[in-house]
Protein backbone atom coordinates (compact mmCIF):
# COMPACT_ATOMS: atom_id res chain seq x y z
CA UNK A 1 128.45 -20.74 65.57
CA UNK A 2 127.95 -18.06 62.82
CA UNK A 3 127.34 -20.60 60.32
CA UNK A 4 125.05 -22.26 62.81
CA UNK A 5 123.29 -18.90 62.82
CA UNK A 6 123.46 -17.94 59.08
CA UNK A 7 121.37 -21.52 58.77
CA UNK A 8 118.37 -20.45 61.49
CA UNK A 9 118.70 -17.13 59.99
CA UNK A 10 118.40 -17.96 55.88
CA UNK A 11 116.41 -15.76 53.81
CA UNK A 12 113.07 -16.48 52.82
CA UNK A 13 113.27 -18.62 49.79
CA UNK A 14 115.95 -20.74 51.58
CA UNK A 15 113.34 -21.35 53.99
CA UNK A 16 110.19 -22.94 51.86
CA UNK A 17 108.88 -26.07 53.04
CA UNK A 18 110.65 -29.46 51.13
CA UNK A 19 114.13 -27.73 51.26
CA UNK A 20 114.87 -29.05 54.89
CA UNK A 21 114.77 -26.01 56.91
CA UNK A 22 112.19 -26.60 58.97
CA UNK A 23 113.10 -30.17 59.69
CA UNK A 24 116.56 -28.86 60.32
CA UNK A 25 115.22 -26.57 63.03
CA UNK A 26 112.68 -28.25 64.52
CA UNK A 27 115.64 -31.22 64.68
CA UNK A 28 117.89 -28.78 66.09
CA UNK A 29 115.73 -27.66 68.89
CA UNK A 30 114.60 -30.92 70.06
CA UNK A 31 117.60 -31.97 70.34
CA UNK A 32 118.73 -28.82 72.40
CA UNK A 33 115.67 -29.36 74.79
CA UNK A 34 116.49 -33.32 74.89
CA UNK A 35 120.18 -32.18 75.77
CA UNK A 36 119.53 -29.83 78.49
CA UNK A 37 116.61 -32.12 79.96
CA UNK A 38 119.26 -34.88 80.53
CA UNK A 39 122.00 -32.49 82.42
CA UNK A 40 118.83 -31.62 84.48
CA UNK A 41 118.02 -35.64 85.17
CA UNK A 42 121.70 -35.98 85.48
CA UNK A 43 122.16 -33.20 88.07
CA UNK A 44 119.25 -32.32 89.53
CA UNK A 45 120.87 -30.44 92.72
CA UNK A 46 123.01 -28.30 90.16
CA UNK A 47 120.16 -27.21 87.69
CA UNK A 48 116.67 -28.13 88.16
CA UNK A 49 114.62 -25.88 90.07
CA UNK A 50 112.32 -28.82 91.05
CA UNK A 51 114.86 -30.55 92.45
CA UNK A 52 114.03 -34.54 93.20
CA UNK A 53 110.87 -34.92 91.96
CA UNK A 54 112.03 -34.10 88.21
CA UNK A 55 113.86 -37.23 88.06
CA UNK A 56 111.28 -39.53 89.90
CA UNK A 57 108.50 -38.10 86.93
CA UNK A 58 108.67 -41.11 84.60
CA UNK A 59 106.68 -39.18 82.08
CA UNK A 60 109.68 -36.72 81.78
CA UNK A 61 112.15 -39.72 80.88
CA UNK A 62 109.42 -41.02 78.20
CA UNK A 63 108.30 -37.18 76.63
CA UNK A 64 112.55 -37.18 75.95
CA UNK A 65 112.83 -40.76 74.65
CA UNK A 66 110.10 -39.89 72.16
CA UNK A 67 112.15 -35.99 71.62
CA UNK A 68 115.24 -37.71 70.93
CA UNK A 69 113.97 -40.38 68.45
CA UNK A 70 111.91 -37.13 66.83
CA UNK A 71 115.04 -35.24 66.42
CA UNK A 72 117.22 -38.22 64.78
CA UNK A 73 114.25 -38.56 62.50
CA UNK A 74 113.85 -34.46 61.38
CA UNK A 75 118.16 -34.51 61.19
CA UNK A 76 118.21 -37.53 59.04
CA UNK A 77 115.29 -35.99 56.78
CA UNK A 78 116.98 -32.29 56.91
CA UNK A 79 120.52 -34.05 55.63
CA UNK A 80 118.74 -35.57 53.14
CA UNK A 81 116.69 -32.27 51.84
CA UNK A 82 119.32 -29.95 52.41
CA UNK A 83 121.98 -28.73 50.36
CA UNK A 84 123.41 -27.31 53.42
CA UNK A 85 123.52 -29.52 56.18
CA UNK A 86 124.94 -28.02 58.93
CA UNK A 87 121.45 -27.91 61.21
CA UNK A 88 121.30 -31.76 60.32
CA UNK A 89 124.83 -32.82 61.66
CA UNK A 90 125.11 -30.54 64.52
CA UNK A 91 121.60 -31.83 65.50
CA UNK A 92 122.89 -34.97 65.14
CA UNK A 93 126.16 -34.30 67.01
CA UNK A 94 123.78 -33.06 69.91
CA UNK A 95 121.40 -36.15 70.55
CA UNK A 96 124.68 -38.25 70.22
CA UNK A 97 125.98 -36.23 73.25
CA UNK A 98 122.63 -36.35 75.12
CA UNK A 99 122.87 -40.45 74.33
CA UNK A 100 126.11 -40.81 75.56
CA UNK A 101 125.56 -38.93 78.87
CA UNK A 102 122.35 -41.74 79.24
CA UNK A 103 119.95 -40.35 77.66
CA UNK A 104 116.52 -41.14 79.51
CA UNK A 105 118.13 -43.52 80.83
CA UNK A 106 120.78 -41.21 83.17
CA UNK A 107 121.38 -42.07 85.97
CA UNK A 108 120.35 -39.23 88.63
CA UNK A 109 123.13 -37.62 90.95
CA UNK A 110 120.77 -36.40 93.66
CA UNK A 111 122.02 -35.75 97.13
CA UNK A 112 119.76 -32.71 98.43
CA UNK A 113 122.53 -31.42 100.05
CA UNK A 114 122.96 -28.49 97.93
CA UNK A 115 120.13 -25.20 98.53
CA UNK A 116 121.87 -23.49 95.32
CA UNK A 117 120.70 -24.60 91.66
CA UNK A 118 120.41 -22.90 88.35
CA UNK A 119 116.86 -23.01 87.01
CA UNK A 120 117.52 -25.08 83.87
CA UNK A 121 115.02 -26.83 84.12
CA UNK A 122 112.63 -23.41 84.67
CA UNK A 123 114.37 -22.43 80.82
CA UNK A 124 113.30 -25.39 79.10
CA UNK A 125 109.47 -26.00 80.57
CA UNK A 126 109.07 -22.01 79.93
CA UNK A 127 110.38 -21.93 76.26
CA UNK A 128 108.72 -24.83 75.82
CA UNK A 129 105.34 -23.75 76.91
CA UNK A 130 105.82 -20.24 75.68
CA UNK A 131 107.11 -21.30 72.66
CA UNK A 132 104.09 -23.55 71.71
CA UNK A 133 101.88 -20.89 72.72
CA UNK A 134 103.00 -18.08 71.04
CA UNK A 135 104.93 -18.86 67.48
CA UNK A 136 102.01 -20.76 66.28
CA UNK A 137 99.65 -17.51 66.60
CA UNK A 138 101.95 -15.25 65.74
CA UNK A 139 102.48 -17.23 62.53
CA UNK A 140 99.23 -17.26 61.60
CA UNK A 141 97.88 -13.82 62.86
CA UNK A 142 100.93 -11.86 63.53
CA UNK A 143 101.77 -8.21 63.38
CA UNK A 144 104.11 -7.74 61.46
CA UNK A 145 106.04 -10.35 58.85
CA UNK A 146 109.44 -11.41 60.33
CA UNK A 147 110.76 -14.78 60.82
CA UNK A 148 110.94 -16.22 64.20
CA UNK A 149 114.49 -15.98 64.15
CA UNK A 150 114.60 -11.86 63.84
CA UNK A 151 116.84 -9.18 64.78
CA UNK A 152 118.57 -9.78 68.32
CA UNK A 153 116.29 -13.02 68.47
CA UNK A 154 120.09 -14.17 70.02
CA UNK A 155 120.16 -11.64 72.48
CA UNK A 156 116.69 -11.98 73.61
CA UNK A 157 116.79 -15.85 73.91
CA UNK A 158 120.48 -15.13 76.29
CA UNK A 159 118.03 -12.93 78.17
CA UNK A 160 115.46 -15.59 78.62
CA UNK A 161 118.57 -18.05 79.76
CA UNK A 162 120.13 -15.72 81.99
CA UNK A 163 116.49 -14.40 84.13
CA UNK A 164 115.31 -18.28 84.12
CA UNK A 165 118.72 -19.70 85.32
CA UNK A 166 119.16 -17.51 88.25
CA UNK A 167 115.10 -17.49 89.20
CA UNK A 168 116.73 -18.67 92.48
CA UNK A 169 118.92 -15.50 93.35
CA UNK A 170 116.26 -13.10 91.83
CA UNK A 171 113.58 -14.58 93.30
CA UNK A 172 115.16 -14.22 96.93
CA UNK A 173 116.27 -11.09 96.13
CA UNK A 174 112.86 -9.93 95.29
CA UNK A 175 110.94 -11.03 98.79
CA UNK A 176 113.50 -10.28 100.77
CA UNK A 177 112.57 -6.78 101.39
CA UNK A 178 108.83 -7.76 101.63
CA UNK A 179 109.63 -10.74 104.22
CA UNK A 180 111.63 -8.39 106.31
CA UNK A 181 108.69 -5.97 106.31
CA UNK A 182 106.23 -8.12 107.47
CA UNK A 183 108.27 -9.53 109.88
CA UNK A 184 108.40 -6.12 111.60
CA UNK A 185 104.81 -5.19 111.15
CA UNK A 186 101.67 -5.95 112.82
CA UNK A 187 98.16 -6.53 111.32
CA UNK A 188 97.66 -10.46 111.37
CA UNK A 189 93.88 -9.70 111.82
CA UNK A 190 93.78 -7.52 108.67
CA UNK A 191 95.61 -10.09 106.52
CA UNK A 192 93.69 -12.70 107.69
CA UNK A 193 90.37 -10.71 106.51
CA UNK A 194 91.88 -10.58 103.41
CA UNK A 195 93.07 -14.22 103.17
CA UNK A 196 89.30 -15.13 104.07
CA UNK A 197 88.39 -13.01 100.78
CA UNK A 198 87.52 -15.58 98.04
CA UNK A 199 89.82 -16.32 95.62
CA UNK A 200 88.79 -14.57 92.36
CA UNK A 201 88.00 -11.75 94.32
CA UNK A 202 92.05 -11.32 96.03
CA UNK A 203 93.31 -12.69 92.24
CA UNK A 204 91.99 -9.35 91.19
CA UNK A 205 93.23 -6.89 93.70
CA UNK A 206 96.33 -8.33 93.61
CA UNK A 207 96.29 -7.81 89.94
CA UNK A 208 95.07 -4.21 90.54
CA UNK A 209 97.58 -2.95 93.19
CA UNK A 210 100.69 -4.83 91.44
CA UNK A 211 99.44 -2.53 88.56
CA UNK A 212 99.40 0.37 90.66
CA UNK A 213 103.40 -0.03 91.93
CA UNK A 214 104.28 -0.76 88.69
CA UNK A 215 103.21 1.67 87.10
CA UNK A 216 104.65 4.38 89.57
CA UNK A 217 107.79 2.53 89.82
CA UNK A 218 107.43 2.04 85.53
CA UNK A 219 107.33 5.98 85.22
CA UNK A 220 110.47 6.52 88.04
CA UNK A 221 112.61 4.47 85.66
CA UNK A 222 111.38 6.46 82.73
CA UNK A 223 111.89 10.02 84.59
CA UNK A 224 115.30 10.04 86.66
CA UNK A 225 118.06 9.64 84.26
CA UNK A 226 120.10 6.97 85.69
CA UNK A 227 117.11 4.30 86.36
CA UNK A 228 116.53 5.05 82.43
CA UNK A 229 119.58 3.72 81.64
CA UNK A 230 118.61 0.21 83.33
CA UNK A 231 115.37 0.84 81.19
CA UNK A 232 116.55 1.74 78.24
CA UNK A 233 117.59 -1.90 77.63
CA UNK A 234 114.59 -3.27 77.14
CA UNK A 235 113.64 -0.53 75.31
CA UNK A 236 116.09 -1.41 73.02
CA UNK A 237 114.40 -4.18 71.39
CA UNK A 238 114.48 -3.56 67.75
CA UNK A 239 111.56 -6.30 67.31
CA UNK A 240 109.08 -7.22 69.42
CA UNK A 241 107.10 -10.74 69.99
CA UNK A 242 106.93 -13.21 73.01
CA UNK A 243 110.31 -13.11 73.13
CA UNK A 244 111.13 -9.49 73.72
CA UNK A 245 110.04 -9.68 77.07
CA UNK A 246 112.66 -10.63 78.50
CA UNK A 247 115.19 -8.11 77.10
CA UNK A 248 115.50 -7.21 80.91
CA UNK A 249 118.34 -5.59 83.30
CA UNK A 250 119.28 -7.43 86.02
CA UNK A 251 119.13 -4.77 87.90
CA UNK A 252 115.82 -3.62 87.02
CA UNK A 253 114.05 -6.90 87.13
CA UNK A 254 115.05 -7.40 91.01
CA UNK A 255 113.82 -3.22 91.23
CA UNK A 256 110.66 -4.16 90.27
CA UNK A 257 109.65 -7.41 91.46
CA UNK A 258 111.33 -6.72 94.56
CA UNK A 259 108.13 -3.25 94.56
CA UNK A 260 105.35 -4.99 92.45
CA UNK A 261 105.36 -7.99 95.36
CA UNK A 262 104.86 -5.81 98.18
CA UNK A 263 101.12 -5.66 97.86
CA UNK A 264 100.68 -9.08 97.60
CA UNK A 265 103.10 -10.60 100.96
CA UNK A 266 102.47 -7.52 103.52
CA UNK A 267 98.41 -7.12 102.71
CA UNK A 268 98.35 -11.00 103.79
CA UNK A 269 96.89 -12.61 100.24
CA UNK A 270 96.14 -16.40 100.25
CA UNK A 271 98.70 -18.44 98.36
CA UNK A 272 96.32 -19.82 95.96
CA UNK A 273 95.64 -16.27 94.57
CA UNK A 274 99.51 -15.44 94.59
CA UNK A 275 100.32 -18.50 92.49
CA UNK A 276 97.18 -17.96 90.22
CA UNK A 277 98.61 -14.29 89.69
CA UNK A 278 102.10 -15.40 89.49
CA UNK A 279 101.48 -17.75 87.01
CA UNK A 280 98.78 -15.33 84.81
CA UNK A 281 101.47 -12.37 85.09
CA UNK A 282 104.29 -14.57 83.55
CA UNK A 283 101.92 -15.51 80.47
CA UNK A 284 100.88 -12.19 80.24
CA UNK A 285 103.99 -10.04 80.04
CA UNK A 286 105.01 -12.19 76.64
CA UNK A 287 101.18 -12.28 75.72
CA UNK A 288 101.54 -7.84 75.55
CA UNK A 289 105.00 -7.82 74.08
CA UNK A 290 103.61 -10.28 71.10
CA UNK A 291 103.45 -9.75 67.84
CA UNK A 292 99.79 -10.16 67.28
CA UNK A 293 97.43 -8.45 65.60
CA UNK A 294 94.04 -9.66 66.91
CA UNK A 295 91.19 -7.75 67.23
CA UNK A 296 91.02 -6.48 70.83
CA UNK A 297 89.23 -3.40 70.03
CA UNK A 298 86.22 -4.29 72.48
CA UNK A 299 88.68 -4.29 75.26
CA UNK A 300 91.41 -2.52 74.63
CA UNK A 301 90.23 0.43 76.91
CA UNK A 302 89.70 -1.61 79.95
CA UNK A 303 92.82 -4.35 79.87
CA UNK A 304 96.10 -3.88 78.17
CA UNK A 305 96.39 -5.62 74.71
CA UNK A 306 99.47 -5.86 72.61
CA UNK A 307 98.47 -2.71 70.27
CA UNK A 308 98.50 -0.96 73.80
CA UNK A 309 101.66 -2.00 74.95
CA UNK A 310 103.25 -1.77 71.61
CA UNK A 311 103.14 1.87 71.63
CA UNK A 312 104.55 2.15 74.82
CA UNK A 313 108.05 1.06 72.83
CA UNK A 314 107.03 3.12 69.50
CA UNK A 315 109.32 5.53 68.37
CA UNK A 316 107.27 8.03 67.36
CA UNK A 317 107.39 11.10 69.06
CA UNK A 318 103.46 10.85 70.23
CA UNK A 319 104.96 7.50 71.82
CA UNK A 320 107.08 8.94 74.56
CA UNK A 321 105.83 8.09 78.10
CA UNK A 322 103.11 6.69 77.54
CA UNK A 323 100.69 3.44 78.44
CA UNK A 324 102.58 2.08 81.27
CA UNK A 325 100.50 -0.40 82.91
CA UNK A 326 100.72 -3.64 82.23
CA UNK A 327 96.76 -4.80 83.49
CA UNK A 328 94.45 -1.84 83.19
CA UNK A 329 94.58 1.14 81.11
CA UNK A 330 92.67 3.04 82.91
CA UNK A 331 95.85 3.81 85.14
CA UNK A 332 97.38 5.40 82.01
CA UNK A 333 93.98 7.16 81.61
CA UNK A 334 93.91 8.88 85.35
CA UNK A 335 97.05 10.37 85.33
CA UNK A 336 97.47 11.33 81.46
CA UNK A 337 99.39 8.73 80.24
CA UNK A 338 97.18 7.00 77.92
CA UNK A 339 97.41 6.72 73.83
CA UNK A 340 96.03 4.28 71.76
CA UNK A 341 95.48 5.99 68.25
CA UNK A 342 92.43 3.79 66.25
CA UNK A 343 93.53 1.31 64.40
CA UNK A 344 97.27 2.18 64.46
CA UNK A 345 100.35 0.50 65.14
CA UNK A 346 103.85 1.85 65.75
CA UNK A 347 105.72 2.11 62.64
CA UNK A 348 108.88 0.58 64.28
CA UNK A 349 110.68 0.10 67.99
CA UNK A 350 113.83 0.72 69.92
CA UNK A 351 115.85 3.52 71.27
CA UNK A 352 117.70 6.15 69.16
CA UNK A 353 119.16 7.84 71.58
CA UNK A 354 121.36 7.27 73.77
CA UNK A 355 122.60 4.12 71.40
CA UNK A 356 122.51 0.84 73.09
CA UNK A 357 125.46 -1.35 72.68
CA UNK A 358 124.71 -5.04 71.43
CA UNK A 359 125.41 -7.91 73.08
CA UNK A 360 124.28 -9.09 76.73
CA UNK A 361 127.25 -8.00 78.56
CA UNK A 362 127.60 -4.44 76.56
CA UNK A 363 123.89 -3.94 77.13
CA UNK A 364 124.68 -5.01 81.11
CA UNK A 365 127.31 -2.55 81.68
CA UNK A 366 126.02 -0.05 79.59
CA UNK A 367 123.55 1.33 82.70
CA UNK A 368 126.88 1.21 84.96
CA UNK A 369 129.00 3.67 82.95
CA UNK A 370 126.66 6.03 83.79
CA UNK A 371 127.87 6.57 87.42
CA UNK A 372 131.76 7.28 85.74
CA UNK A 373 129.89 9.82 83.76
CA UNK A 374 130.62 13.60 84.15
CA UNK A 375 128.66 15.30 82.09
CA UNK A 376 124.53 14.74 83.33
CA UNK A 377 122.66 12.71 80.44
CA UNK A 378 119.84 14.27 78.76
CA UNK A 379 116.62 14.95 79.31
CA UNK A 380 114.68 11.60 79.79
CA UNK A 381 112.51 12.76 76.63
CA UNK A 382 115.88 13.50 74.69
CA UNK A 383 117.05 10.41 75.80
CA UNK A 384 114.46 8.16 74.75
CA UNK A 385 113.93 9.49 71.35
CA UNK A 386 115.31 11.53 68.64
């Protein structure tokens, strides 16, 4: 594996086009996505989130056919470029594997007797998407200039596998609270007023109020000590881009979807406008965490733009608690959080102190030690910069 990541990871002039890099990794992750695909077509009750009608989309058997014949074809060209060919023959090894186990061809071992699945499936359609989305620009008009496979891009990408394979658990997890409120609660006339709202019109409350809890709840994690700690992870992200987003705590992401939902199940929105918003917010958080440098300047006051949110995970001193929303600045701007300097960007990211552990399961116990701590931490402004 760390020769594996040596080869995704190989300085610049290793990496010029003709020398079989970027066959070797495009290669390698079609045949990753053509690998997990099948295990989903294989075993759709175990790890697709769609469940039965993945494996009844023909167009999802052909799109891998055509992956899989793509990634022989970038392999064999990579070997043949590359003085080092590791990205070629593990490739290689890959679609073999995905072949043997059928290919898009595999026969489908669907029951529907199982209501537990990991959201594999959910991974590869998101990275996918996201992925095509967000490299490409950030290639051509990004930030700052670091390869796509950056500091703790490992780390980041676990993240994205860990949040997208249990969607399941945190999604129940999340509603639960809301769905046993409104299950207590009167006011079926007042959510059916707001149902009867049109669409565009309930797509932007929803995206107002969710702002709202957010950004209280966004500021609680930032002020009490121990919720920092949960914070402070994804804080820790020494680099940011689509990516970074989902340097998340468990913990934390449950906190605050289980808070940010509440608007949107007890006030009695229509589902059109929840899936709209669910769908926007999801494109959005990795759209603000980017590394982009468009010019926003004509809006950056009135919705939140990468430069925005970028400073909210700036070290600089002037960077501490500040721009929390994720929608509309003008939350930050109320209650004296707000700081957009012209033209500026952070000069870099993370957390100096306390120092975050690397790794996905040092960065998840991390926030527990706190509770087997006996001397109080610091200060939340101590503790989120030097």
């Amino acid at each position: 594996m760390t020769i594996l990541k040596d080869e995704l990871e190989a300085p610049a002039d290793q990496r010029r086009f003709g020398m079989g890099w970027v066959s070797g990794v495009a290669a390698f992750v079609l045949s990753v996505l053509a690998f997990g695909t099948v295990i989903c077509l294989r075993y759709p009750d175990q790890f697709a989130a769609m469940g039965q009608p993945l494996y009844k989309f023909l167009p999802i058997r052909l799109t891998l056919q055509i992956g899989m014949i793509a990634a022989f074809l970038l392999a064999s060209l990579s070997l043949a470029l590359r003085r080092n060919k590791v990205l070629g023959t593990t490739s290689m090894a890959i679609i073999l594997l995905a072949s043997a186990l059928g290919g898009p061809h595999a026969q489908t071992d669907f029951t529907g007797e199982s209501d537990l699945y990991l959201g594999l499936d959910f991974f590869l359609l998101n990275l996918v998407f996201l992925g095509l989305v967000f490299v490409p620009i950030e290639r051509i008009a990004g930030n700052r200039a670091q390869p796509i496979f950056r500091t703790d891009w490992r780390e980041d990408l676990l993240y994205f596998l860990v949040g997208s394979l249990l969607v399941q658990g945190v999604t129940f997890l999340s509603i639960t609270p809301s769905m046993t409120i409104l299950k207590q609660t009167q006011g079926a006339s007042f959510r059916d007023f707001v149902a009867a709202q049109p669409i565009v019109i309930q797509f932007f409350e929803i995206m107002f109020l969710t702002d709202v809890v957010q950004y209280l709840v966004h500021r609680l994690f930032h002020r009490i000590p121990w919720l920092w700690r949960f914070h402070a992870i994804h804080h820790s992200a020494p680099a940011m881009d689509w990516l970074a987003s989902s340097r998340m705590h468990l913990i934390e992401v449950v906190c605050l979807r289980a808070t940010t939902v509440m608007p949107m199940f007890l006030l009695g929105f229509a589902q059109p406008a929840l899936y709209a918003y669910i769908v926007v917010v999801y494109f959005w958080s990795a759209m603000i965490h980017s590394n982009v440098r468009l010019n926003f300047r004509l809006i950056e006051h009135f919705i939140v733009t990468p430069r925005f949110h970028h400073w909210h995970h700036g070290i600089e001193r002037e960077a501490i608690d500040v721009n929390f929303a994720i929608h509309f600045p003008i939350l930050d701007q109320i209650f004296g959080t707000f700081y957009l300097p012209e033209k500026q960007w952070p000069s870099g990211y993370g957390v100096i102190n306390p120092k975050i552990p690397r790794g996905y399961w040092q960065q998840f116990l991390f926030p527990l030690m706190y509770f087997r701590r006996t001397k109080p931490l610091d200060s939340i402004h101590d503790a989120t910069h030097d």
